[in-house]
Structures are given as structure tokens and as C-alpha cells.
N, C-alpha and C. Protein backbone atom coordinates (compact mmCIF):
# COMPACT_ATOMS: atom_id res chain seq x y z
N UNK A 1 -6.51 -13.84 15.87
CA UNK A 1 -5.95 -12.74 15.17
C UNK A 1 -7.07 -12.04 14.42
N UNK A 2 -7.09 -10.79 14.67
CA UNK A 2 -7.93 -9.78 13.91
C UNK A 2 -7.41 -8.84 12.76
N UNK A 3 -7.67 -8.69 11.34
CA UNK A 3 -7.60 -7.74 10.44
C UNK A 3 -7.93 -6.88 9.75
N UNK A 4 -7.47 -5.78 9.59
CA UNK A 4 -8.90 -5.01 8.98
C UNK A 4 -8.44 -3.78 8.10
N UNK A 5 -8.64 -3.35 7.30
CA UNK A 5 -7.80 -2.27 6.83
C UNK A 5 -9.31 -1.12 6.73
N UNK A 6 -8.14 0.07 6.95
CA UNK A 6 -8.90 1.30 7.31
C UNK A 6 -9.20 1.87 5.86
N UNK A 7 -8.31 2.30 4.54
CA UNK A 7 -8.20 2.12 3.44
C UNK A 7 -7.74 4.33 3.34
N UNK A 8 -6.98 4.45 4.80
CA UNK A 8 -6.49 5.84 4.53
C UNK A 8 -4.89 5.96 5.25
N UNK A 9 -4.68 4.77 5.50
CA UNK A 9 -2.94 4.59 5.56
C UNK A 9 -2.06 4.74 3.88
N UNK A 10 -1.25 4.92 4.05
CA UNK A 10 -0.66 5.20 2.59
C UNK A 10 -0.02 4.08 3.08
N UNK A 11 0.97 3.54 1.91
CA UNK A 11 1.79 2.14 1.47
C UNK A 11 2.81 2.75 1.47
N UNK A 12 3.48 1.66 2.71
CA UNK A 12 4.85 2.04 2.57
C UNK A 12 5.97 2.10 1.24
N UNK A 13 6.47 2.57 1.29
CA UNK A 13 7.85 2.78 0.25
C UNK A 13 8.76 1.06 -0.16
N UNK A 14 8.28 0.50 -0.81
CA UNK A 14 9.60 -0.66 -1.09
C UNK A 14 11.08 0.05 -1.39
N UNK A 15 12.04 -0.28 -0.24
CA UNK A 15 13.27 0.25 -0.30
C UNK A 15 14.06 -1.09 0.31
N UNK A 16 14.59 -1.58 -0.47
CA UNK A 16 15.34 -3.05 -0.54
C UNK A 16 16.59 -2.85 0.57
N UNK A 17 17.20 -1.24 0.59
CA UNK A 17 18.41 -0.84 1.56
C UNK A 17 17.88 -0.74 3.20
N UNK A 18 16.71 -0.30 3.11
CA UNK A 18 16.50 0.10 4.65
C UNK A 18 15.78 -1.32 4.93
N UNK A 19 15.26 -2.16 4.19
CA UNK A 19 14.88 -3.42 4.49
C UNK A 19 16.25 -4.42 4.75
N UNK A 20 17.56 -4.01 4.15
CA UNK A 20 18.77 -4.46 4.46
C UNK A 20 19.40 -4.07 5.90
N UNK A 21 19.05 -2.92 5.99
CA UNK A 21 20.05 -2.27 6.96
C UNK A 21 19.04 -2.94 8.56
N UNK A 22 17.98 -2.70 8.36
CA UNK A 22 16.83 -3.53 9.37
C UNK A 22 17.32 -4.94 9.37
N UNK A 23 17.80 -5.49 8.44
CA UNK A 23 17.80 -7.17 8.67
C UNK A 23 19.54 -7.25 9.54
N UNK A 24 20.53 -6.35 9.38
CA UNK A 24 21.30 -6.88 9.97
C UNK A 24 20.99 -6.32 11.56
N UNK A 25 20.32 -5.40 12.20
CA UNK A 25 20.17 -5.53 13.32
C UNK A 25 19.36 -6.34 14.04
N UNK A 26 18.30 -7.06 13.00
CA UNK A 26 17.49 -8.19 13.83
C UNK A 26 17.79 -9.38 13.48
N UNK A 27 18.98 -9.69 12.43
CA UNK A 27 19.24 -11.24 12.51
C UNK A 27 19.86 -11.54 13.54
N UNK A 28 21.25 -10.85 14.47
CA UNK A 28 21.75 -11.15 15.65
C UNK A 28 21.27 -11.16 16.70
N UNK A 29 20.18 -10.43 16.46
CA UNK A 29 18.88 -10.29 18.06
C UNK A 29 18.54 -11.36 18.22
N UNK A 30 17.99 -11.97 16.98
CA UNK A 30 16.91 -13.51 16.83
C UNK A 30 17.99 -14.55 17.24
N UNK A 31 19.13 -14.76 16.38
CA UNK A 31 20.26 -15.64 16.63
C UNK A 31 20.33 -16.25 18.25
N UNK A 32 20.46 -14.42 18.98
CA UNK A 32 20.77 -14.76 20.18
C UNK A 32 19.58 -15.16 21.22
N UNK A 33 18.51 -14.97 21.24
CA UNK A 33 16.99 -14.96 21.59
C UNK A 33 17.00 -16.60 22.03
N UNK A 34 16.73 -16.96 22.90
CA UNK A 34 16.54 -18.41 23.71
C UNK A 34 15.19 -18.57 23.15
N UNK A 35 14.57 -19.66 22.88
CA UNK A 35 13.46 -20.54 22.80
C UNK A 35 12.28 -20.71 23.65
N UNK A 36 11.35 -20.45 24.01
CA UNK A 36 10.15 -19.72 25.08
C UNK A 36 9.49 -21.51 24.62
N UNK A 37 8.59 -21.91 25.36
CA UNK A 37 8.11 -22.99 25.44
C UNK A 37 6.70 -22.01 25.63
N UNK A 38 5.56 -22.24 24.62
CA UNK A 38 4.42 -22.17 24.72
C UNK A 38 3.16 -22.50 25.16
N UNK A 39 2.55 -22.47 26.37
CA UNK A 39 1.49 -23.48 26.62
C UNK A 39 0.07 -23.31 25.51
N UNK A 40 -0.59 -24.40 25.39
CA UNK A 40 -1.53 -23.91 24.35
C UNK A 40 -3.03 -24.17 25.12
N UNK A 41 -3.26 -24.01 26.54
CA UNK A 41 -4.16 -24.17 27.67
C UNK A 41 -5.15 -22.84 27.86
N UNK A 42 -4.34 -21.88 27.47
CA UNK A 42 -5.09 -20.63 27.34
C UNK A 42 -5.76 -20.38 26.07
N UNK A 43 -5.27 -20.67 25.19
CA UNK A 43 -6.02 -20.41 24.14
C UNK A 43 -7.42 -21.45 23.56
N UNK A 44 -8.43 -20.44 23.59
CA UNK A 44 -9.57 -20.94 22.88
C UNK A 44 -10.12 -20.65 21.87
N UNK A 45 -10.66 -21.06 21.29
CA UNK A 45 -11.43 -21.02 20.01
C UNK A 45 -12.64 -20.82 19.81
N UNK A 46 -13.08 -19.70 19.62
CA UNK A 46 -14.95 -19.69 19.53
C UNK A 46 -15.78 -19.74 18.60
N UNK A 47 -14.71 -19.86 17.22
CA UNK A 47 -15.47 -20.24 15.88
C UNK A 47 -14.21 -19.94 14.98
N UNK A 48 -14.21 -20.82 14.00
CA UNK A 48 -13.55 -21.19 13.01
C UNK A 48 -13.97 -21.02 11.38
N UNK A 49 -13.53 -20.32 10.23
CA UNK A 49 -14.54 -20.88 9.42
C UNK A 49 -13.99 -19.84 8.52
N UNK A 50 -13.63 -20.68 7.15
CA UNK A 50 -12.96 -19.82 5.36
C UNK A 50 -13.70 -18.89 5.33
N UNK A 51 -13.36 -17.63 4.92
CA UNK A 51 -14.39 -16.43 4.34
C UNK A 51 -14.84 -16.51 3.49
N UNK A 52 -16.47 -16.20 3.23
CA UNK A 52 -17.48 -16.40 2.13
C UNK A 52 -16.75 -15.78 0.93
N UNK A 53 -16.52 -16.57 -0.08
CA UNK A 53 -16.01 -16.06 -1.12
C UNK A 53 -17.26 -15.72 -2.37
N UNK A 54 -17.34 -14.53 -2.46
CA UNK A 54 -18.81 -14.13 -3.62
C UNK A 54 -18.56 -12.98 -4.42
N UNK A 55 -18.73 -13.62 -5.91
CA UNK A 55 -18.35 -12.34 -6.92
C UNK A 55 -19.45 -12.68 -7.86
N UNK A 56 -20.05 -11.56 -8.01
CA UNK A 56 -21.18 -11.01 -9.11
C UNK A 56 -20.69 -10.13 -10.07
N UNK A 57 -20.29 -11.10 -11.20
CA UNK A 57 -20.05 -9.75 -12.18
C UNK A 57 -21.41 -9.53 -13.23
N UNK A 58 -20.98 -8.53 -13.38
CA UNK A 58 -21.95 -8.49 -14.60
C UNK A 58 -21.37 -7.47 -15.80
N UNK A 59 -22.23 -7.89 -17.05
CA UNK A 59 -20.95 -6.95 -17.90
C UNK A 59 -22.33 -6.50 -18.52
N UNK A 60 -22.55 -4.92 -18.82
CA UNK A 60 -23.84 -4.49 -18.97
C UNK A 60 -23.56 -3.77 -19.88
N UNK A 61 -23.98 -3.48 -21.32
CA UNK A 61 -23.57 -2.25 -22.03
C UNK A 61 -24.36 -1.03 -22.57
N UNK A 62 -24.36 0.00 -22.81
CA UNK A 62 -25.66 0.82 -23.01
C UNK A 62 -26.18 1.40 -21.84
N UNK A 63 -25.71 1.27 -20.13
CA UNK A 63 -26.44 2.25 -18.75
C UNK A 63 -25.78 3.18 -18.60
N UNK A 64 -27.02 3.80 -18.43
CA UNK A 64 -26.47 5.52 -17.98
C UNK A 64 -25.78 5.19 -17.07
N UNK A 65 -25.02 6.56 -16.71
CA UNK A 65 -24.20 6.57 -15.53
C UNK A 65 -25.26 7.39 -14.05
N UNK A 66 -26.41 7.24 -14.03
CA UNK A 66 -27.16 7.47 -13.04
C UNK A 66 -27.72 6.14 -12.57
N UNK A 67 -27.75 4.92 -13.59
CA UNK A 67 -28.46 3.92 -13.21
C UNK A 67 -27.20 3.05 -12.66
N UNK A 68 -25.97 3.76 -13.36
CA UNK A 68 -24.67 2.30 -12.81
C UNK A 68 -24.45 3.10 -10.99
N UNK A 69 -24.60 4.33 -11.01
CA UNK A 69 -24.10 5.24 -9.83
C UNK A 69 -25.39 4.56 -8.69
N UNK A 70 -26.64 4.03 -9.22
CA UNK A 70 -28.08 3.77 -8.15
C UNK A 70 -27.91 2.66 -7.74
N UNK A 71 -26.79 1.94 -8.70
CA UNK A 71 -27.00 0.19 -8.54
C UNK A 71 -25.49 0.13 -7.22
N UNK A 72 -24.62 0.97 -7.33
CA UNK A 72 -23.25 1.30 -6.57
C UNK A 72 -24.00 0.83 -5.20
N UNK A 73 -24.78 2.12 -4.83
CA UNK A 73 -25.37 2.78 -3.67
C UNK A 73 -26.36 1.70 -3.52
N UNK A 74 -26.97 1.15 -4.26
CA UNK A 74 -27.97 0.13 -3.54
C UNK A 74 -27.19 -1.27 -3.09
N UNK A 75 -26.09 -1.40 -3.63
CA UNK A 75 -24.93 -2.73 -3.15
C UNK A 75 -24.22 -2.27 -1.94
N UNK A 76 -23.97 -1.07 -1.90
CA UNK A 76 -23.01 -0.08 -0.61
C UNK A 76 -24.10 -0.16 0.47
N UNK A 77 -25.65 -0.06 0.49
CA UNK A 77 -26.20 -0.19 1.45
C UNK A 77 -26.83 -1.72 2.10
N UNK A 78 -26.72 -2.57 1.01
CA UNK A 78 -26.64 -3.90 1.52
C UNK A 78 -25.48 -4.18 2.73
């Protein structure tokens, strides 16, 4: 499985009714839906592994806003 967000989709609307009105046409679908037997022969694995978790804070007081805007752009081009 692959994920990735683009960060220019807008967020859908939380609406609890149309999330209602959706659940009664797919709970009787699923209900009725037979059971598929999966083989797991095809699937491979070519690497595995938790995402690097890394946070640098820093709490700085007194920088211009040309030196916080240089330090942005020099982390954005890393």
C-alpha cells in the first residue's frame, strides 16, 4: 500500500446524515456479499520498515524574520 497526500484536495465536509444514508445502502450489500478465500502466494514483500521519526525543535528568541525565512529554505532544500 502506497500514501501520499498532494496537500491541494480540500477536506471533505463531516455530515453524520449522508454518512447515515451511505451506511444503509452498504450494510445490506456487505451482509449479502459471500466470503472470497485469499491466496497469499502472490504477494511479496521487498522491504519492510517504521518511518524515521525526527523532530528538531528549537525555540529561538530575538531572529529577524529574514534569518527565520533563510533557515525555512535551507531545511526545504535538504
Amino acid at each position: 500500500m502506497l500514501g501520499w497526500a498532494t496537500g491541494n484536495l480540500p477536506e471533505p465536509k463531516n455530515n453524520p446524515q449522508v454518512g447515515m444514508a451511505n451506511m444503509r445502502l452498504v450494510m445490506p450489500a456487505l451482509q449479502k456479499a459471500k466470503p472470497v478465500k485469499l491466496g497469499g502466494e502472490s504477494i511479496s514483500y521487498s522491504g519492510v520498515s517504521l518511518p524515521k521519526q525526527l523532530r528538531n525543535t528549537q525555540i529561538v528568541k530575538d531572529k529577524s524574520v529574514d534569518e527565520i525565512a533563510r533557515e525555512i529554505v535551507e531545511w526545504i532544500r535538504r
